[in-house]
Protein backbone atom coordinates (compact mmCIF):
# COMPACT_ATOMS: atom_id res chain seq x y z
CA UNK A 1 115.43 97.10 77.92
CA UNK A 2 118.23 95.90 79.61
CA UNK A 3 119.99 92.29 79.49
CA UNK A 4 118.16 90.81 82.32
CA UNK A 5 114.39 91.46 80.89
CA UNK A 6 115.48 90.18 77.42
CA UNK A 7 117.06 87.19 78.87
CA UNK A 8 113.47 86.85 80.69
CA UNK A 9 111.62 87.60 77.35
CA UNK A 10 113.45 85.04 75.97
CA UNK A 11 113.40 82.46 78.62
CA UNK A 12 109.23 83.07 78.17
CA UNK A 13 108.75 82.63 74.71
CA UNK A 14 111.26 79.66 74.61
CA UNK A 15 110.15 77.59 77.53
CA UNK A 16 107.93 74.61 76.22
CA UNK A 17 106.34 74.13 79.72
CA UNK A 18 103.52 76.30 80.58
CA UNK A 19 104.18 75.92 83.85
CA UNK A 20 107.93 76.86 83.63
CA UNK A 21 106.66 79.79 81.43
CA UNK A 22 104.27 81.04 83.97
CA UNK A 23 107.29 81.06 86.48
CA UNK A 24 109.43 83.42 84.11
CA UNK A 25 106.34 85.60 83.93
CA UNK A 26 105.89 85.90 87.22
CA UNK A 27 109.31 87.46 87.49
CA UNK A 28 108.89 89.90 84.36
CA UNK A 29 106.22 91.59 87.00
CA UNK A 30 109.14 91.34 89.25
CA UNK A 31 111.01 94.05 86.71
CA UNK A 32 108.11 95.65 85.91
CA UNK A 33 107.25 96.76 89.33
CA UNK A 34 110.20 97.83 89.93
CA UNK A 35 110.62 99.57 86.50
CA UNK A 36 106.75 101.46 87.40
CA UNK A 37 105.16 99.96 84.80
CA UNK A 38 102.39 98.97 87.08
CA UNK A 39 99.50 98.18 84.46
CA UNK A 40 101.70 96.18 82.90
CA UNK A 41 102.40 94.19 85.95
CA UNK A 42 98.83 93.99 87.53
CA UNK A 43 97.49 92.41 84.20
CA UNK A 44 100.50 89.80 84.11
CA UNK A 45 99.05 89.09 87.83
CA UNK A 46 95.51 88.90 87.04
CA UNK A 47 95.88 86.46 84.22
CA UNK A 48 98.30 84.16 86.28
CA UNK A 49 96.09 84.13 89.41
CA UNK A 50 93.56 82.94 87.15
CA UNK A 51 95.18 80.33 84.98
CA UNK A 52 97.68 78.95 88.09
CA UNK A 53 96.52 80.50 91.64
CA UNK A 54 94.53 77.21 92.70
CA UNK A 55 97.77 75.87 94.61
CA UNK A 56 98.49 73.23 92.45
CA UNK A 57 102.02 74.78 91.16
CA UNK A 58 103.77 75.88 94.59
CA UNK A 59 106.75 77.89 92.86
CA UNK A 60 104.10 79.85 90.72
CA UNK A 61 101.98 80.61 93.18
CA UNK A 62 105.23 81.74 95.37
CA UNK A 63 106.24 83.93 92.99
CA UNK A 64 103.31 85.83 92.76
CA UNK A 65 102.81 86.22 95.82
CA UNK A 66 106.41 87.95 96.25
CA UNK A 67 105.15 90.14 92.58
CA UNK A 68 102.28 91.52 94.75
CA UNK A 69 104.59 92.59 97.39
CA UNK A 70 106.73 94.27 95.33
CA UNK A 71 103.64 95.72 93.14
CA UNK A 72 102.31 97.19 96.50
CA UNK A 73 105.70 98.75 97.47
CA UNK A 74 106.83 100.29 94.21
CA UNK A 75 103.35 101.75 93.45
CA UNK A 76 102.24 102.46 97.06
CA UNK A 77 105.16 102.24 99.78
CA UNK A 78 102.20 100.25 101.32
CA UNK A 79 103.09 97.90 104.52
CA UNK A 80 100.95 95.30 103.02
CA UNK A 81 103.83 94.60 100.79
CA UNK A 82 105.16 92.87 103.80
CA UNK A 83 102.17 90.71 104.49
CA UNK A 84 102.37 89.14 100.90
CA UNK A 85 106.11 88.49 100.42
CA UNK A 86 106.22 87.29 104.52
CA UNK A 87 103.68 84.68 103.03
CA UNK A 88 106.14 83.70 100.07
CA UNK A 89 109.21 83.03 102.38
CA UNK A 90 106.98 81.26 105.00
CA UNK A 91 105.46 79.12 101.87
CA UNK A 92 108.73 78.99 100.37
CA UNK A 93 110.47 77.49 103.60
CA UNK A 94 107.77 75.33 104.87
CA UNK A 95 107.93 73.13 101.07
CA UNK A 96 112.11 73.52 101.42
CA UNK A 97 112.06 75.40 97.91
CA UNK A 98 115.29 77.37 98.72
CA UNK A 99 116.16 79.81 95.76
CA UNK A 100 112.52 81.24 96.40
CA UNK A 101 113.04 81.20 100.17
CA UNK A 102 116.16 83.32 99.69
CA UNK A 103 114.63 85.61 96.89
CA UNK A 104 111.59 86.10 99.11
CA UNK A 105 114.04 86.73 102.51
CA UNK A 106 115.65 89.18 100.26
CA UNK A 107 113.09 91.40 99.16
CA UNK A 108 111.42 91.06 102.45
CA UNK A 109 114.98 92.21 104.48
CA UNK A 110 114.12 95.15 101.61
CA UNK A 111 110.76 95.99 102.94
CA UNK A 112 112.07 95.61 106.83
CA UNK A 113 114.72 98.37 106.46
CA UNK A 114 112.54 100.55 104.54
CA UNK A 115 109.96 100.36 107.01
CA UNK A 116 112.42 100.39 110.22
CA UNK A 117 111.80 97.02 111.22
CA UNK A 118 115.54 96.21 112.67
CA UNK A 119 115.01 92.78 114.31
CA UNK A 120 113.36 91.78 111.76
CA UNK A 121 115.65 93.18 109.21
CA UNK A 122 118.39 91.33 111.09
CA UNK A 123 116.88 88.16 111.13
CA UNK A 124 116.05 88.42 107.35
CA UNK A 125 119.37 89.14 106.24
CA UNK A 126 120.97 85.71 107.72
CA UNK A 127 117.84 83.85 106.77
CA UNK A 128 118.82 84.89 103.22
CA UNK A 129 122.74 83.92 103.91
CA UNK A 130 122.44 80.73 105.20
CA UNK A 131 121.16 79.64 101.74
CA UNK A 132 123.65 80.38 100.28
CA UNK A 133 125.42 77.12 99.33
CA UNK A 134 122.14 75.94 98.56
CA UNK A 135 120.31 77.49 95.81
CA UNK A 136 120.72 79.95 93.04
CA UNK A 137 122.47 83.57 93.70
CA UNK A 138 120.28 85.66 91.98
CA UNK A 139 119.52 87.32 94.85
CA UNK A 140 122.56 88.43 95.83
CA UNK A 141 122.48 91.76 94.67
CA UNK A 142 119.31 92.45 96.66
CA UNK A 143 120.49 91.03 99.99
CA UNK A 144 124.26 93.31 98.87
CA UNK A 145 122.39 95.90 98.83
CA UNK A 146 120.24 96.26 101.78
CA UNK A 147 123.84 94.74 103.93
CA UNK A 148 125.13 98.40 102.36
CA UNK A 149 122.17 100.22 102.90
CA UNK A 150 122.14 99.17 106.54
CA UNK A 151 125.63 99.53 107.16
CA UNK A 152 125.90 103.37 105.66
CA UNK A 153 122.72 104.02 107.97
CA UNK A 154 125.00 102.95 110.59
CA UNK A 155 127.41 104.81 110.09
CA UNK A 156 129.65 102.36 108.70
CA UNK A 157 130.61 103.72 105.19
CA UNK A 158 134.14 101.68 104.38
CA UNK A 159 131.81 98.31 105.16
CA UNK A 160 128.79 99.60 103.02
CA UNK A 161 131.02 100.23 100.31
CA UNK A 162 132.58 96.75 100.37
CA UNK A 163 128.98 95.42 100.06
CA UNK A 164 127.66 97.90 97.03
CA UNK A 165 130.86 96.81 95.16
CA UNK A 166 129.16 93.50 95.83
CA UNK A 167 125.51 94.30 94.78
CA UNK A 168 127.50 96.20 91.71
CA UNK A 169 129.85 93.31 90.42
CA UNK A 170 126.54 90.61 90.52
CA UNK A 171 124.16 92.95 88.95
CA UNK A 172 126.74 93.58 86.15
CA UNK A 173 127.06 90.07 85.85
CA UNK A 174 123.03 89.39 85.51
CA UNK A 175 123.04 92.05 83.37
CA UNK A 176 120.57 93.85 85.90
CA UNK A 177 120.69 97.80 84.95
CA UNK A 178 117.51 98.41 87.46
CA UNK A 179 119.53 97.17 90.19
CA UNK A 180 122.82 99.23 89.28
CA UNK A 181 120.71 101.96 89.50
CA UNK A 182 119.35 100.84 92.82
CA UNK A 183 123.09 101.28 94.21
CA UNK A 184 123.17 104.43 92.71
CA UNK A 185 120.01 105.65 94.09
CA UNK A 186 119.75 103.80 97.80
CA UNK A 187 123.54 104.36 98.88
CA UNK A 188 122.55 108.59 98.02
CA UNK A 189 119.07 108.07 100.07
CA UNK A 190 120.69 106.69 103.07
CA UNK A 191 123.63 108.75 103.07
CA UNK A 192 121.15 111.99 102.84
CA UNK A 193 118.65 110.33 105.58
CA UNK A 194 121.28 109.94 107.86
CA UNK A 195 123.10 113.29 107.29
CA UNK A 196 120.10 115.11 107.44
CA UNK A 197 118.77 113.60 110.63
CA UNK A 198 122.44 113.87 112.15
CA UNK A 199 122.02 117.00 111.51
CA UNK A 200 118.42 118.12 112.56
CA UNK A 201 119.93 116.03 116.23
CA UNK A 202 123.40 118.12 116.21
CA UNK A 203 125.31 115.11 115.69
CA UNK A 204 127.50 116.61 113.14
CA UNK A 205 128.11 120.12 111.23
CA UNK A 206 127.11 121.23 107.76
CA UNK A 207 130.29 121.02 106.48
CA UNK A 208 132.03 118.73 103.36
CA UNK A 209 129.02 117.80 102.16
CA UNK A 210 129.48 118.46 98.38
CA UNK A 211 129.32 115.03 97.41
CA UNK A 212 125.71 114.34 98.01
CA UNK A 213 125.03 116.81 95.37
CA UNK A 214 126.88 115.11 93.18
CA UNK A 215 126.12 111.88 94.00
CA UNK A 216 122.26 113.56 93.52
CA UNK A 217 123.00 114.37 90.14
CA UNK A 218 124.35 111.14 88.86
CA UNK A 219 121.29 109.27 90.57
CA UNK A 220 118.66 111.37 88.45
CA UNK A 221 120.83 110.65 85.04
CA UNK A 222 121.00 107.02 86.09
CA UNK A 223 116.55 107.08 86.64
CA UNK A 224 115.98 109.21 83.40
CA UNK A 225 118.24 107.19 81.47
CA UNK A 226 116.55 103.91 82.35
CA UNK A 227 112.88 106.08 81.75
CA UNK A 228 111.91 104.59 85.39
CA UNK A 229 108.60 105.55 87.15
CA UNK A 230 108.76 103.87 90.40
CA UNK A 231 109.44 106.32 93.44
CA UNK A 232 110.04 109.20 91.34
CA UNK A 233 109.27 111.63 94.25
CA UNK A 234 112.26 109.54 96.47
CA UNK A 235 114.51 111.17 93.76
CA UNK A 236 113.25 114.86 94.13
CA UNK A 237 113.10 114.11 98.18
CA UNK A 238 116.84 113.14 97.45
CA UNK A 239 117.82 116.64 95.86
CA UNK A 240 115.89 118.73 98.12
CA UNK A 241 117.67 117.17 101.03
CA UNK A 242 121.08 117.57 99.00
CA UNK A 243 120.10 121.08 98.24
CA UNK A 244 119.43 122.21 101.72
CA UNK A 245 122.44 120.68 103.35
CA UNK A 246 124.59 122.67 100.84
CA UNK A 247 122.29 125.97 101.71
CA UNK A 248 120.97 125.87 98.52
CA UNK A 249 117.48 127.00 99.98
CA UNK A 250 115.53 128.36 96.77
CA UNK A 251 116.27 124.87 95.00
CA UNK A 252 115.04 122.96 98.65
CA UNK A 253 112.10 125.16 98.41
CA UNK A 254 111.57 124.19 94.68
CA UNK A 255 112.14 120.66 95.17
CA UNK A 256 110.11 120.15 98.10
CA UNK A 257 107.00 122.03 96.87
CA UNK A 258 107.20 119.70 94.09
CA UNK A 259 106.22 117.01 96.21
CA UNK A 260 103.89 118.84 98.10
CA UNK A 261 101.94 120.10 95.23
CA UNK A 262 101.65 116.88 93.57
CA UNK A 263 100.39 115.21 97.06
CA UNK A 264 103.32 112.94 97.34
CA UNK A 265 104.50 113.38 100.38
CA UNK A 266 103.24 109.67 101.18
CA UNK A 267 105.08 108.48 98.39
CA UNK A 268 108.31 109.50 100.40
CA UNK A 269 107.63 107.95 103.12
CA UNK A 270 106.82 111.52 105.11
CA UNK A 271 104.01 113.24 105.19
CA UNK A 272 103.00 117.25 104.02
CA UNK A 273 103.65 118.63 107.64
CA UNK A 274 107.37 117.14 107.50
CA UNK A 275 107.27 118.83 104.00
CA UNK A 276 105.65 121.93 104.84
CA UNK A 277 108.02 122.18 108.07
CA UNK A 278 111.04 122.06 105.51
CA UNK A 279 109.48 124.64 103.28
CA UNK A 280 108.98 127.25 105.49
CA UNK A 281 112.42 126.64 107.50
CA UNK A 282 114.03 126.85 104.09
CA UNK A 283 112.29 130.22 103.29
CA UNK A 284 113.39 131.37 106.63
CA UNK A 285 117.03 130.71 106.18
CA UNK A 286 117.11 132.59 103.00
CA UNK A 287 115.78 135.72 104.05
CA UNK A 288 113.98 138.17 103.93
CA UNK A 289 110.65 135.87 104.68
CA UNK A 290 108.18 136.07 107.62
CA UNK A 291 105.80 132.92 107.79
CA UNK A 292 101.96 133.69 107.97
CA UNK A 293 99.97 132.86 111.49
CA UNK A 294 98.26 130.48 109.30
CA UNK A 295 101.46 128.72 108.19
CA UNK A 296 102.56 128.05 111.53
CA UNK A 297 99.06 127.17 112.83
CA UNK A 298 99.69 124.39 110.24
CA UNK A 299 102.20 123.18 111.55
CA UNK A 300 100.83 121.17 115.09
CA UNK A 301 103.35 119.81 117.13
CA UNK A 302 102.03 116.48 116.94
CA UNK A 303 101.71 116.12 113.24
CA UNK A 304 104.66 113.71 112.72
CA UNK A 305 103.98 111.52 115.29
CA UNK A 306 103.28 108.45 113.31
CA UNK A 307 106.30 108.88 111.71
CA UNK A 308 109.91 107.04 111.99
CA UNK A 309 111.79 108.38 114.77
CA UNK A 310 114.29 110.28 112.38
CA UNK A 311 111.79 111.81 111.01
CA UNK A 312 109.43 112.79 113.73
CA UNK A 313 112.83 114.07 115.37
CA UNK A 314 113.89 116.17 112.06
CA UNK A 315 110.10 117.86 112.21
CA UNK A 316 110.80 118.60 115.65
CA UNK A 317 113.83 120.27 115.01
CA UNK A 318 112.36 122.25 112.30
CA UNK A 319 109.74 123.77 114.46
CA UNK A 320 112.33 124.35 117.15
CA UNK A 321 114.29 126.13 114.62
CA UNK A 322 111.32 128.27 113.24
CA UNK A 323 109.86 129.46 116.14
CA UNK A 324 113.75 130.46 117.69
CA UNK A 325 114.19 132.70 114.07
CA UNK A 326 109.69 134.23 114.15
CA UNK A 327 109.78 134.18 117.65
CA UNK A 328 112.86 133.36 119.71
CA UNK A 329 111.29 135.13 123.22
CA UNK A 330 108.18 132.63 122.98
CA UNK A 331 109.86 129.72 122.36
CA UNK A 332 107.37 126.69 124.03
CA UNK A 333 108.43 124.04 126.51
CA UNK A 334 106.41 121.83 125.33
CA UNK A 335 108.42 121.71 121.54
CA UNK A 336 111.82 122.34 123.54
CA UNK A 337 110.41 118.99 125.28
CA UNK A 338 109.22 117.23 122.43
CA UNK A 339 112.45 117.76 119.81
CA UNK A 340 114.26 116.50 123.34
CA UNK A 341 112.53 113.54 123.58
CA UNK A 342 112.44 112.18 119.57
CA UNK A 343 116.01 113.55 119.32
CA UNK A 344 116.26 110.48 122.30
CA UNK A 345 114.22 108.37 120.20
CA UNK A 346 116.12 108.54 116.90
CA UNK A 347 119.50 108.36 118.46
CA UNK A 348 118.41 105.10 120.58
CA UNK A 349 117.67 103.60 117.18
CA UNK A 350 120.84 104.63 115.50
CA UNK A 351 122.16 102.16 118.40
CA UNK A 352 119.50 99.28 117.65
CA UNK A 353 120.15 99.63 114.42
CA UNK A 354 124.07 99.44 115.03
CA UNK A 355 123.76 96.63 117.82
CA UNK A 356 121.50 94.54 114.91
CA UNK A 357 124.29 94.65 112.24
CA UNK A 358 126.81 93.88 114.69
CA UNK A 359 125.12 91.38 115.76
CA UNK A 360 124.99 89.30 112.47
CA UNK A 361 128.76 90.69 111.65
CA UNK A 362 129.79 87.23 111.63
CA UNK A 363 126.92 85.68 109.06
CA UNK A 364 128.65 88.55 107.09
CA UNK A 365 131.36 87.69 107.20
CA UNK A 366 131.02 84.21 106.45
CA UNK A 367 128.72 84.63 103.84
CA UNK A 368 131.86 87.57 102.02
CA UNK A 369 134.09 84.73 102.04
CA UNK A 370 131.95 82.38 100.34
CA UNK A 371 131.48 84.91 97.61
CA UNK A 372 134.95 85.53 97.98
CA UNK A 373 135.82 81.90 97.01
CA UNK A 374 133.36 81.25 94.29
């Protein structure tokens, strides 16, 4: 356990105030979400809804509203997440109770990028920063890291960096290991999204791209270390994608069927078309492999379509790629057409995404020379 959950521990069994102790609770489901320990978590809930969920103590009931958000994403990568911790901020702002409002902002800027939300995302992120002269910086790691996540998605990797040294030197001082291994974890998921679906759009070559293995590596010692079971299948999604960018096909294949087999493809955030599309391209550019009819009859041209535009656009490619290698004299307008048109797609959000965080470049700004001066 690291320092943060004893400090919570003890801030529970010390506090004299039920009330107050209820509050500290409320955030031990906080860590335990994110930790996986979802049981755990969902009874804390159950028995706080039922001793302090009649309205009558506004930060408690604030709190657990943000636990159920976080329960929902950790467990589920559900959207509802978003509905509940949208709820806490609203609450949160409407009775001017600011450390919640910016702990709620926060985790819900969290849920916006994950879910490729960009205006909202942007609006989030200086919703958190302009409390910051005005209530307690616990959440600064959080809002530190989705600022990085956002900027390496962008592109911008000298500017992410400045903000995980930021997310890194609070959660140190907090004494918050889950969130050092959040910076560990989310700066190699980001990097890997975007080189992957750079590369599925022929935005850049496979070249010097050693690092994410490494970087791979260190993230899975980090998660086994701290014995974490939220998102697990993020992590193998994270070394498949590391694994095929170096052409290390037979461990893509390995890592990718993990998920497949073990029906997690949801739990990534993709879905088993996106994951059988990777399988088979892998096999392909090993060798010696020739798909089945079957296996390509699986995979429909408009199976990814209620996925995120990287995505759908990295599926596309895939197909493109399979069918040129099976059957390059056959090779359908309509998939030439539709890898044309999400390749569009993704690369008109790499521009939102770029005009949003330029956009609030000054909040940043302001709010790195506040920190700066503390």
């Amino acid at each position: 356990m690291d320092e943060l959950r004893h400090r919570i521990e003890r801030q529970i069994a010390q506090a004299s105030d039920p009330i107050k102790a209820a509050e500290y609770r409320a955030q031990r489901v906080f860590a335990q979400a994110r930790h996986g320990e979802f049981k755990l978590a969902e009874r804390e809930i159950v028995e706080l809804r039922s001793r302090f969920g009649d309205g009558n103590h506004p930060r408690v009931s604030i709190l657990i509203l943000i636990a159920e958000g976080l329960i929902l994403y950790f467990r589920d990568l559900s959207r509802k997440s978003i509905e509940r911790i949208h709820l806490a901020s609203a609450l949160s702002e409407a009775l001017q109770i600011k450390d919640l409002a910016a702990t709620a902002n926060s985790w819900l800027a969290h849920l916006y990028y994950n879910f490729d939300l960009y205006e909202k995302l942007s609006k989030s992120i200086t919703d958190t920063l302009v409390l910051a002269e005005n209530s307690a910086h616990d959440w600064i790691p959080r809002i530190s890291i989705v600022i990085a996540d956002t900027l390496q998605l962008s592109g911008k990797w000298d500017e992410a960096d400045r903000w995980y040294h930021v997310a890194h030197r609070y959660s140190i001082q907090q004494g918050d290991r889950l969130t050092l291994g959040a910076i560990i974890f989310n700066r190699l998921a980001a990097g890997l999204s975007k080189v992957r679906a750079d590369y599925a759009a022929k935005c850049i070559d496979k070249t010097d791209l050693r690092r994410w293995t490494t970087e791979a590596g260190s993230a899975e010692h980090f998660h086994l270390g701290l014995s974490m079971h939220a998102l697990p299948d993020l992590l193998t999604l994270c070394n498949a994608r590391a694994a095929f960018l170096e052409d290390h096909y037979e461990l893509a294949v390995e890592q990718y069927t993990l998920i497949l087999s073990a029906e997690n493809s949801k739990l990534c955030g993709l879905n088993s078309s996106l994951i059988s599309s990777e399988i088979v391209l892998c096999k392909l550019l090993r060798g010696r492999y020739q798909p089945s009819e079957t296996e390509l009859k699986g995979l429909s041209l408009n199976a990814c379509d209620d996925l995120p535009a990287d995505d759908r656009m990295v599926y596309h490619a895939n197909l493109l790629e399979i069918q040129r290698r099976v059957k390059p004299q056959q090779v359908s307008a309509p998939l030439q057409f539709a890898y044309s048109t999400s390749r569009d797609a993704y690369l008109s959000s790499k521009h939102q995404l770029l005009a949003q965080i330029e956009g609030i470049g000054p909040a940043l700004e302001n709010f790195m020379s506040i920190l700066d001066h503390r």
